[in-house]
N, C-alpha and C. Protein backbone atom coordinates (compact mmCIF):
# COMPACT_ATOMS: atom_id res chain seq x y z
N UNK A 1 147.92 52.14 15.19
CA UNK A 1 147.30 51.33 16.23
C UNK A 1 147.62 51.96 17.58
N UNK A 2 146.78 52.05 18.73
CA UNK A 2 146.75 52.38 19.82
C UNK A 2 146.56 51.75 20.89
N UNK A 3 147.34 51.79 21.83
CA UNK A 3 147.42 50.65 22.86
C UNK A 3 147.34 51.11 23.91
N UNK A 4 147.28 50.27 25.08
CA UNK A 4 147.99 50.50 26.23
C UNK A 4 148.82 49.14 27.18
N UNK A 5 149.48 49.01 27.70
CA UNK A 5 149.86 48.51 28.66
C UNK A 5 149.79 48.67 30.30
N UNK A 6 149.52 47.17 30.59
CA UNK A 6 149.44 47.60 32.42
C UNK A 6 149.59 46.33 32.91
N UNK A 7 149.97 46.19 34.16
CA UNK A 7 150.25 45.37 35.03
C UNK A 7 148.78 44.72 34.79
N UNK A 8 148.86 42.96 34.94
CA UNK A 8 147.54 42.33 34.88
C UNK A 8 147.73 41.86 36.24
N UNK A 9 145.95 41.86 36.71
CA UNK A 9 145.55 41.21 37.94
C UNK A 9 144.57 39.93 37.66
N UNK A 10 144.00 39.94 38.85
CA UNK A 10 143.40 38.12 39.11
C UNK A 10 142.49 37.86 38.37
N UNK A 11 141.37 39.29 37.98
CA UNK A 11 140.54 39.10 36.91
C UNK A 11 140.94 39.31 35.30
N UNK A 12 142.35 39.14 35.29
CA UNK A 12 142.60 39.13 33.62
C UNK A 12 142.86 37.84 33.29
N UNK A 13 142.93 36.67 33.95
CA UNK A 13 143.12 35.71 33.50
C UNK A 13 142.48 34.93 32.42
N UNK A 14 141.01 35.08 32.38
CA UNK A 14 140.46 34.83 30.91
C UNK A 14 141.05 35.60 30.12
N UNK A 15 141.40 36.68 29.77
CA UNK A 15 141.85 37.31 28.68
C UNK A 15 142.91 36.69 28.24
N UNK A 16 144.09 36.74 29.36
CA UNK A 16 145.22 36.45 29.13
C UNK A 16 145.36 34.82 28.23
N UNK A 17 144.45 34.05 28.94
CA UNK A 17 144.27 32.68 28.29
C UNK A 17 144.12 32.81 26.67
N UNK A 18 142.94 33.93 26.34
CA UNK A 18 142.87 33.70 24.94
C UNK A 18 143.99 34.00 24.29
N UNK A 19 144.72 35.54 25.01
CA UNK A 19 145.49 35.85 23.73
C UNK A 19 146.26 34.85 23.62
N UNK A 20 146.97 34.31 24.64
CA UNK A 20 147.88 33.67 24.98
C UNK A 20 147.77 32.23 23.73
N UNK A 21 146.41 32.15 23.06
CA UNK A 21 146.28 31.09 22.53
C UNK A 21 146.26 31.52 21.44
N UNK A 22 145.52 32.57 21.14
CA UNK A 22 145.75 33.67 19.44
C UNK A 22 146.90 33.67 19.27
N UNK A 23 147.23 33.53 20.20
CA UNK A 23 149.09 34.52 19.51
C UNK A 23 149.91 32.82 19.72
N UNK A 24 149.77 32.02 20.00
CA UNK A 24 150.28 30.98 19.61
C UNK A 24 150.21 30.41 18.48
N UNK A 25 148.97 30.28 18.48
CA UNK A 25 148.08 29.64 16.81
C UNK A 25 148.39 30.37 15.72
N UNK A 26 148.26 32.11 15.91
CA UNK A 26 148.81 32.59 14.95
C UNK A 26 150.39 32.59 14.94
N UNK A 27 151.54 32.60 15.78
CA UNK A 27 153.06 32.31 15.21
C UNK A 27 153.46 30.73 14.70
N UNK A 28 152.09 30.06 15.24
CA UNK A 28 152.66 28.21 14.78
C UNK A 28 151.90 27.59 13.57
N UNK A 29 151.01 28.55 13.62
CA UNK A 29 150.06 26.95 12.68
C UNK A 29 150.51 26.81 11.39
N UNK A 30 151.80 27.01 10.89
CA UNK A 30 151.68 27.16 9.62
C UNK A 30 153.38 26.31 9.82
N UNK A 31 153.78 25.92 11.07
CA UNK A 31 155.30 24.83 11.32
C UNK A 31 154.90 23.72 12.62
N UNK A 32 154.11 23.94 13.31
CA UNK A 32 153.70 22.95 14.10
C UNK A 32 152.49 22.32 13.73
N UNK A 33 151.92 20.97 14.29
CA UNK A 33 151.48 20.17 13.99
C UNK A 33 149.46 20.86 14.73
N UNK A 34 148.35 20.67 14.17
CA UNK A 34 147.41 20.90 14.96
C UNK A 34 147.02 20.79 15.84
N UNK A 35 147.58 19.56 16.38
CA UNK A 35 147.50 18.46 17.87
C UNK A 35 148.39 19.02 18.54
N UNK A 36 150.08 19.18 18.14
CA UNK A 36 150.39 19.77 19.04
C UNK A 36 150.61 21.18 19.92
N UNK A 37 149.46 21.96 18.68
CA UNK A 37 149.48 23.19 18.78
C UNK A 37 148.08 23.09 20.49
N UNK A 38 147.38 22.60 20.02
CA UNK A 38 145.83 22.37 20.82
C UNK A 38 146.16 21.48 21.92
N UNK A 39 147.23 20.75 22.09
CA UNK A 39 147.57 20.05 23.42
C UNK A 39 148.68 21.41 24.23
N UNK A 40 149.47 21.95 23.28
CA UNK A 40 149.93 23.07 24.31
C UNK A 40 149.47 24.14 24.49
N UNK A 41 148.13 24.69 24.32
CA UNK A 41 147.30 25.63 24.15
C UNK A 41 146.39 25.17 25.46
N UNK A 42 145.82 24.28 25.16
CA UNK A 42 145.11 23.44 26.75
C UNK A 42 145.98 23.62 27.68
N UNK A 43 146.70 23.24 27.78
CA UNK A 43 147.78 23.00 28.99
C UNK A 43 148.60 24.18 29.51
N UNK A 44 148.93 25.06 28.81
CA UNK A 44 150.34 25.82 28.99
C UNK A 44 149.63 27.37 29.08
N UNK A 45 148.30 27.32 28.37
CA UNK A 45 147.97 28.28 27.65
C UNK A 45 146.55 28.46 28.95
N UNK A 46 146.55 27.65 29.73
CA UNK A 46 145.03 27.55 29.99
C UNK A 46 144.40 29.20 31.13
N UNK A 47 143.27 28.74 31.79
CA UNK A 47 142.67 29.95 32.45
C UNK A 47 143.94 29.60 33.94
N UNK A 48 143.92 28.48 33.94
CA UNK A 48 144.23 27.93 35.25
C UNK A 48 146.20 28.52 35.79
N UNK A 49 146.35 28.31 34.52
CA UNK A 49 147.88 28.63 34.41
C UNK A 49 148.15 29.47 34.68
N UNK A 50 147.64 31.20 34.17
CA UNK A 50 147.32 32.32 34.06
C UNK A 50 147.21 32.63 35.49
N UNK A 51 145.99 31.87 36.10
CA UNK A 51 145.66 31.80 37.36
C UNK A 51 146.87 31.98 38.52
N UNK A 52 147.42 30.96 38.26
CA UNK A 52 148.66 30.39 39.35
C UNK A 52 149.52 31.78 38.98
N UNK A 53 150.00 32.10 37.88
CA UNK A 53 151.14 33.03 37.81
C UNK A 53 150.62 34.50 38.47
N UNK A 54 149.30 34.70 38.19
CA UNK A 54 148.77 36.12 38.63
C UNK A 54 148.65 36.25 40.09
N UNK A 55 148.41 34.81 40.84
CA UNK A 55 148.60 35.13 42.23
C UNK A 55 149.89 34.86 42.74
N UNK A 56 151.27 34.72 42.04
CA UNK A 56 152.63 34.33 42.93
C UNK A 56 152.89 35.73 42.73
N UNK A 57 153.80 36.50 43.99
CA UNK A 57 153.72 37.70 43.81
C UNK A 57 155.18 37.68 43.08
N UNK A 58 155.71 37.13 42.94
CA UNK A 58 157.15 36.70 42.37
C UNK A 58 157.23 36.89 40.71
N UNK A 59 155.90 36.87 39.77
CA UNK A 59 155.47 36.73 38.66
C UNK A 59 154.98 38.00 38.27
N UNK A 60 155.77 39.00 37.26
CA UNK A 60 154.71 40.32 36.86
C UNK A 60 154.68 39.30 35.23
N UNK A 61 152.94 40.15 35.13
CA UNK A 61 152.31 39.73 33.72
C UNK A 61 151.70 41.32 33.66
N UNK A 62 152.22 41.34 32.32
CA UNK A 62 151.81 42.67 31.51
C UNK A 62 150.96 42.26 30.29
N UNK A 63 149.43 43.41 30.55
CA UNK A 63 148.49 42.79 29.31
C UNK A 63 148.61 44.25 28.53
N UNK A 64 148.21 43.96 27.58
CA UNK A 64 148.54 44.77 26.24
C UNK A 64 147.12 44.72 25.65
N UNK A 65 146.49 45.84 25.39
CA UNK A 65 145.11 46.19 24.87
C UNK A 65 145.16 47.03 23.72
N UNK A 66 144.43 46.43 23.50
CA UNK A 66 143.86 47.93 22.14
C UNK A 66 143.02 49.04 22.40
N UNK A 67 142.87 49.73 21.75
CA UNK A 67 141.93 51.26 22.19
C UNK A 67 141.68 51.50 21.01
N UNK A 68 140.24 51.94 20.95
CA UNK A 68 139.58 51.72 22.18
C UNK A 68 139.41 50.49 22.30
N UNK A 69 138.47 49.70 23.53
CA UNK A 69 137.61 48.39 23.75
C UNK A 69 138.44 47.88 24.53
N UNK A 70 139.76 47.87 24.47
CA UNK A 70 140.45 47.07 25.52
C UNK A 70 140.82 45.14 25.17
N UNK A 71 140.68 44.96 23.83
CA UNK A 71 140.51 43.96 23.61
C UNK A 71 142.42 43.57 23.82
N UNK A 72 141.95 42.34 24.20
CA UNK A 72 143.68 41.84 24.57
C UNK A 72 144.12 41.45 23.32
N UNK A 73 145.71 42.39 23.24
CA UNK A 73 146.64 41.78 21.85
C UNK A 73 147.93 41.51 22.30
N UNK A 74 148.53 41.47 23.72
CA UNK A 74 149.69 41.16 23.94
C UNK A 74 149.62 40.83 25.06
N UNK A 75 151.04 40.37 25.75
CA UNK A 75 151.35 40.57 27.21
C UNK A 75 152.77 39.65 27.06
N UNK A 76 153.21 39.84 28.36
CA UNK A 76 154.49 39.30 28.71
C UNK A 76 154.18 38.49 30.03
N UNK A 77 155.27 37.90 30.49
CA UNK A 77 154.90 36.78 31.70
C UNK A 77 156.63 37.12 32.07
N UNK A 78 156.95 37.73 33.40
CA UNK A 78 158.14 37.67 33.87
C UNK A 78 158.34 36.40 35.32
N UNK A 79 159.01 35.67 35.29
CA UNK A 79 158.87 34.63 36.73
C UNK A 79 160.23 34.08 36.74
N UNK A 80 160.12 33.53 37.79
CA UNK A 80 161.40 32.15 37.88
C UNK A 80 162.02 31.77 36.82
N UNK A 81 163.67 31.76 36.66
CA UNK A 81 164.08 30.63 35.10
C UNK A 81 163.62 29.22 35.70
N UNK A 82 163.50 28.82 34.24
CA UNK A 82 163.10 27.37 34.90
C UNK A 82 163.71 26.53 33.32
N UNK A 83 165.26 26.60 33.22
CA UNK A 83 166.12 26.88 32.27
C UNK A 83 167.36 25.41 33.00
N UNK A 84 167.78 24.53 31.98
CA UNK A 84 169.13 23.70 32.29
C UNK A 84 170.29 24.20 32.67
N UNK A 85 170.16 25.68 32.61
CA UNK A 85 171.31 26.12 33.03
C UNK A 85 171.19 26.67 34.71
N UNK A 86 172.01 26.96 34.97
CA UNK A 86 172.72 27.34 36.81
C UNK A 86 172.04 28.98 36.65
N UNK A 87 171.28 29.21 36.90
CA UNK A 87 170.66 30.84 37.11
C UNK A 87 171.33 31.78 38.11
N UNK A 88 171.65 33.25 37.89
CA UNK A 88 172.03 33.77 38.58
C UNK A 88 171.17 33.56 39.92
N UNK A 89 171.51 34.45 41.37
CA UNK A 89 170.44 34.61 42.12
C UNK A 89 169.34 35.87 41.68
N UNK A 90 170.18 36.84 41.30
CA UNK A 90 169.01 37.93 40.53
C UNK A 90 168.61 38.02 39.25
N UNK A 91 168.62 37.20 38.70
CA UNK A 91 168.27 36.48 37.75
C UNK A 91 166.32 36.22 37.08
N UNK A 92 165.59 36.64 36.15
CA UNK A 92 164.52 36.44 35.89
C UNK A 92 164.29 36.08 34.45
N UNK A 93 163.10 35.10 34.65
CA UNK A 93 163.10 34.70 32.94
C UNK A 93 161.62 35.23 32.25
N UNK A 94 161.68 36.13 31.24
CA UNK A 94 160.81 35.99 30.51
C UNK A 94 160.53 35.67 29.47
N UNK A 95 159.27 35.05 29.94
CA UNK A 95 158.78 33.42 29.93
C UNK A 95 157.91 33.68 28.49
N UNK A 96 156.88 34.62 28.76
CA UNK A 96 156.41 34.73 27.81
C UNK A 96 156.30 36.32 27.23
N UNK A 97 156.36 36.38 25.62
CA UNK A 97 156.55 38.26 25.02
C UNK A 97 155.66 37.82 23.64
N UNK A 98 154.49 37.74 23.39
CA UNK A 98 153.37 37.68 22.43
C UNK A 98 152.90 38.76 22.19
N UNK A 99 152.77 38.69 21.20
CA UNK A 99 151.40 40.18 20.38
C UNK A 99 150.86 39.15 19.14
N UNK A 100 149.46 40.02 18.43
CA UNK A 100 148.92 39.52 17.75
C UNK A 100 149.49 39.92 16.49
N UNK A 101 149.32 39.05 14.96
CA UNK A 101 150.42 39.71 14.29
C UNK A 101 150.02 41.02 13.51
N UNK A 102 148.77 41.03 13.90
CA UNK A 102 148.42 42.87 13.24
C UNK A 102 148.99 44.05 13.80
N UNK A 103 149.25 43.62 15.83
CA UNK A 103 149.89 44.39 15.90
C UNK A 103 151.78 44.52 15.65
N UNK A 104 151.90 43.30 15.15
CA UNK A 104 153.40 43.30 14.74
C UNK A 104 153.97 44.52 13.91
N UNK A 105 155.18 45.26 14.15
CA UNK A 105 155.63 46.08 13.26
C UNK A 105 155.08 47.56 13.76
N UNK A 106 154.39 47.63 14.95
CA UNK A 106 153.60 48.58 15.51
C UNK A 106 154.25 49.38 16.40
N UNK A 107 155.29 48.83 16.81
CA UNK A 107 155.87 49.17 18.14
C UNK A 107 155.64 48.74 19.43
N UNK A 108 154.80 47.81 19.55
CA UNK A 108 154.50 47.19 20.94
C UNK A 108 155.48 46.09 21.29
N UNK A 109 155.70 45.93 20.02
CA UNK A 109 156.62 44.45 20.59
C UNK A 109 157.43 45.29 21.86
N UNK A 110 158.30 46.18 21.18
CA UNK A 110 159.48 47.10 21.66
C UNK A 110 158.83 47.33 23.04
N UNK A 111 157.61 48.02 23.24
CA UNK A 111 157.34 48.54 24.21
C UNK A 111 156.82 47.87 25.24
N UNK A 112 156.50 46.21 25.41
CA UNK A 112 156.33 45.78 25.98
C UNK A 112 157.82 44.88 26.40
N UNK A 113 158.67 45.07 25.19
CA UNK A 113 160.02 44.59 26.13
C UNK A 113 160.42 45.62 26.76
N UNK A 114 159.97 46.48 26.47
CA UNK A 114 160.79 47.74 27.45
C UNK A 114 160.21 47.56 28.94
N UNK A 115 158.75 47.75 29.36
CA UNK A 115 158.25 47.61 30.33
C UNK A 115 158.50 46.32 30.85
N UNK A 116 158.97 44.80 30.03
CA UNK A 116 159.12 43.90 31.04
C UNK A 116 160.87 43.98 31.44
N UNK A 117 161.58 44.81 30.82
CA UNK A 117 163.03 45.31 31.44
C UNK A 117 163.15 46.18 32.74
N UNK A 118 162.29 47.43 32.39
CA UNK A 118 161.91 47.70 33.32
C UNK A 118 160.96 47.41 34.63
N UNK A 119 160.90 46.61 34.67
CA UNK A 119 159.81 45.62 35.36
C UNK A 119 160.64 44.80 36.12
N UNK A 120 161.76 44.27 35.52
CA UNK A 120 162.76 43.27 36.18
C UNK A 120 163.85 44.20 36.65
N UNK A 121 164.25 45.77 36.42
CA UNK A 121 165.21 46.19 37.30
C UNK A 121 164.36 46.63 38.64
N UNK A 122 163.06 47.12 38.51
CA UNK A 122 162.35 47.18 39.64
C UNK A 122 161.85 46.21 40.55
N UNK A 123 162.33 44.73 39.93
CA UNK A 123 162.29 43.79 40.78
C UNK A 123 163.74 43.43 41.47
N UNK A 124 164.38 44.80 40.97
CA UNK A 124 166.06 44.06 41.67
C UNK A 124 166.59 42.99 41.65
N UNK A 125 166.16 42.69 39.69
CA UNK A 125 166.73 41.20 38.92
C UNK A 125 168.02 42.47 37.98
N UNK A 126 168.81 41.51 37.87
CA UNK A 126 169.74 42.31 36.90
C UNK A 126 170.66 41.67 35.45
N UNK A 127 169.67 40.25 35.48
CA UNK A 127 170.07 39.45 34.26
C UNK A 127 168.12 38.92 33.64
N UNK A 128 167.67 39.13 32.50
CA UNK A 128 167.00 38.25 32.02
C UNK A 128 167.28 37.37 30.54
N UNK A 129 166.84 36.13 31.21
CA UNK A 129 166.75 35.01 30.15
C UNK A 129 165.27 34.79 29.57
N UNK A 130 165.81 34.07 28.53
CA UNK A 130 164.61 33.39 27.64
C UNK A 130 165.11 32.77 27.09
N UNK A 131 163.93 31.82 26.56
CA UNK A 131 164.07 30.83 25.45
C UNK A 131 163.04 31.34 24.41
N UNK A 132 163.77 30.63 22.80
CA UNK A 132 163.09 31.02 21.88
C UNK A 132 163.07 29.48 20.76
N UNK A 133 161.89 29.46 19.78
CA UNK A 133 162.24 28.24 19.12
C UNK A 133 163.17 28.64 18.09
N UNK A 134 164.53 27.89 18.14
CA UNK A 134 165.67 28.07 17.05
C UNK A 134 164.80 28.25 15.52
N UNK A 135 163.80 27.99 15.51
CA UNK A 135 163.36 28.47 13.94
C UNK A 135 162.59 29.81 13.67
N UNK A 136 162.31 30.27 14.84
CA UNK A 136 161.55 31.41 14.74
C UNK A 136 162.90 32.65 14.52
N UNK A 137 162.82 32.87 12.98
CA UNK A 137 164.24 33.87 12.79
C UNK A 137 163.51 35.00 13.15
N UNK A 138 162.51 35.10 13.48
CA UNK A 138 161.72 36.97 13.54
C UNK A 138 162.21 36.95 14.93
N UNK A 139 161.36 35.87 15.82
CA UNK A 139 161.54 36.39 17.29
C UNK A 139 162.93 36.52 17.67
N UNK A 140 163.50 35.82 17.36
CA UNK A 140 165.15 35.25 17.69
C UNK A 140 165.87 37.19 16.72
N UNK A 141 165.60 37.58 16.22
CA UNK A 141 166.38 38.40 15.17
C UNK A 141 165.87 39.54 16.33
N UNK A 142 164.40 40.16 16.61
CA UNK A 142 164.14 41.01 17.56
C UNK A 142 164.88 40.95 18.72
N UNK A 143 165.07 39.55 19.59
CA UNK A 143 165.69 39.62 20.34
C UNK A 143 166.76 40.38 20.62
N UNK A 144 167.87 40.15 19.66
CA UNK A 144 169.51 40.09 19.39
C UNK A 144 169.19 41.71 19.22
N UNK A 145 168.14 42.18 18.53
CA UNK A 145 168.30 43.68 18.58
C UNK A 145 167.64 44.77 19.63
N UNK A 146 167.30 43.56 20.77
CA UNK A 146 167.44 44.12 21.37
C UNK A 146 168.40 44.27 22.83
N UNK A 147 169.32 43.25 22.34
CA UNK A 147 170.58 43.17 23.38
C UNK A 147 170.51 41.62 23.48
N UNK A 148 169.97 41.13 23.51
CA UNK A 148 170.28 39.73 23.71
C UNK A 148 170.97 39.11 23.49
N UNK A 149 172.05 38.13 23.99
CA UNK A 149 172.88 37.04 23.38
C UNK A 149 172.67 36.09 23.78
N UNK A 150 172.95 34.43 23.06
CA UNK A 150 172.68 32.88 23.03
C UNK A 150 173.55 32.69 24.13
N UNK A 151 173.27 32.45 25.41
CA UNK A 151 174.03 31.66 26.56
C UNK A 151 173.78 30.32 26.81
N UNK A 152 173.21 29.33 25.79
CA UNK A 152 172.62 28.05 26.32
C UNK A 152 171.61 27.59 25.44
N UNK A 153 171.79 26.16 25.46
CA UNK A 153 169.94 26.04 25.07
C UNK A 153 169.03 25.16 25.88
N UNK A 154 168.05 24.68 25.71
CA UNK A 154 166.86 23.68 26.06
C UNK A 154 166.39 22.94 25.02
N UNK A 155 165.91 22.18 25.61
CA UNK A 155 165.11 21.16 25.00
C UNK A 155 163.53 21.86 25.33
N UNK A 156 162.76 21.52 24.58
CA UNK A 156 161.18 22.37 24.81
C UNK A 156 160.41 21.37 24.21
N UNK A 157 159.37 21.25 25.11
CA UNK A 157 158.18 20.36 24.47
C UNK A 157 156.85 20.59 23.80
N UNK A 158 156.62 20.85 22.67
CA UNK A 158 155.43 21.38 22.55
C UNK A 158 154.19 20.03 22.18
N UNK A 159 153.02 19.97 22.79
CA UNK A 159 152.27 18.32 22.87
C UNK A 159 153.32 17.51 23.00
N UNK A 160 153.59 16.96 21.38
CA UNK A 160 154.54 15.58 22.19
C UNK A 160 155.78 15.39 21.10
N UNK A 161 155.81 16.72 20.38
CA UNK A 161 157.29 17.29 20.02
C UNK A 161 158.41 17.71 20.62
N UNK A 162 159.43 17.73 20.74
CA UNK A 162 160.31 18.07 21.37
C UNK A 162 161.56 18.68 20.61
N UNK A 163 161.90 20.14 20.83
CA UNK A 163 162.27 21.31 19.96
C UNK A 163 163.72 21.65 21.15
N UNK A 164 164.58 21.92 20.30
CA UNK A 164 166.27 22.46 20.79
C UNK A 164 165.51 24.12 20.51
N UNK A 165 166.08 24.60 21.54
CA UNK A 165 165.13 26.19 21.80
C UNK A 165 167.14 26.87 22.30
N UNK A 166 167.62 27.80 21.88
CA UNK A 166 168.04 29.08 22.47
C UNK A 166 168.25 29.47 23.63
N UNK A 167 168.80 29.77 24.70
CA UNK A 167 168.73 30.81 25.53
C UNK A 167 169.02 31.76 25.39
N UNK A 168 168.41 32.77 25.62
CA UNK A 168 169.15 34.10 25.42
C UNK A 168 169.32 34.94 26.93
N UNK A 169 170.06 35.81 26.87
CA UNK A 169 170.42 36.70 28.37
C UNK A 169 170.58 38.26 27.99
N UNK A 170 170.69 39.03 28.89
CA UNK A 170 170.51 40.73 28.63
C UNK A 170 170.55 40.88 29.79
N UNK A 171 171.59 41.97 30.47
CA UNK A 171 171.95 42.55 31.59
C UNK A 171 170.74 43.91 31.34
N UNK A 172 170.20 43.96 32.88
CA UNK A 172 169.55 45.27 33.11
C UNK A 172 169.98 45.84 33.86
C-alpha cells in the first residue's frame, strides 16, 4: 500500500469527517452500541468539528491518503489536553491517530505517529498525552511500543455510555 501524508487545511474537512467516521465504525461496531456509535459520529466526528480544529492555529491535523486517488485512510488531530489531569505547560494531546483497517499492519500507523511526534517537537511541546479505550488491547499495545506509559485515566463518553479510558504520556 502507498500513501502519503501532509499537513490538512480548511478544505479537508469533508474528508477528514468521513474518515474520521470509517475508522470509528470500523474499530467499534462490533463492542459499542449502534446509537452510540451514530450519536458520536454526528457530534465528535462532524464537518463542523473538523472545521473549528483546522482553523485554531494551535491544532496540527495530519491527513493520510492513498495513491493513487488520494482517497482519505488516516489522520491524526494534535491540540490542547483536555484530560483530568494538571497538564504540563508544553504539553500536547493527541487527540486523535485513526487509519482504516486495510491499512492496518502497513506501516502508517507508525508513520503517522512519527510525524505527529515530530509535529509536537516542532511545536516546542515536549510531553504528549492521550487517551485510549481500556479495551482496545491493539491500540493500547501499539501505544506502549511506542514509548508510551499509563499516567492517569478519564472517564469518556461515547452517545450516552460512559467508558474509564487510559492516559498515556511520551517525552519528545
Amino acid at each position: 500500500m502507498i500513501w502519503r501524508l501532509r499537513r490538512a487545511g480548511p478544505g479537508d474537512a469533508p474528508a477528514l469527517s468521513l474518515v474520521a467516521s470509517a475508522t470509528f465504525l470500523d474499530t467499534y461496531a462490533t463492542v459499542l452500541t449502534g446509537a452510540d456509535i451514530v450519536a458520536h459520529c454526528t457530534t465528535k466526528n462532524s464537518i463542523a468539528t473538523f472545521e473549528t480544529w483546522l482553523s485554531d492555529p494551535a491544532t496540527i491535523v495530519t491527513l493520510a491518503e492513498y495513491e493513487p486517488g488520494h482517497a482519505p485512510i488516516g489522520y491524526t488531530v494534535l491540540t490542547a489536553p483536555d484530560f483530568p489531569i494538571e497538564p504540563g505547560p508544553a504539553d500536547v494531546e493527541l487527540r486523535r491517530i485513526y487509519l482504516m483497517k486495510q491499512a492496518q499492519g502497513s506501516g502508517l500507523g507508525a508513520a503517522l505517529m512519527a510525524r505527529a511526534l515530530e509535529d509536537a517537537t516542532a511545536a516546542g511541546r515536549t510531553r504528549v498525552l492521550l487517551g485510549v479505550w481500556d479495551q482496545n488491547t491493539r491500540a493500547r499495545a501499539f501505544y506502549e511500543r511506542q514509548g508510551f506509559k499509563v499516567i492517569g485515566a478519564r472517564q469518556f463518553t461515547v452517545g450516552t455510555t460512559l467508558h474509564d479510558d487510559p492516559v498515556y504520556a511520551r517525552a519528545v
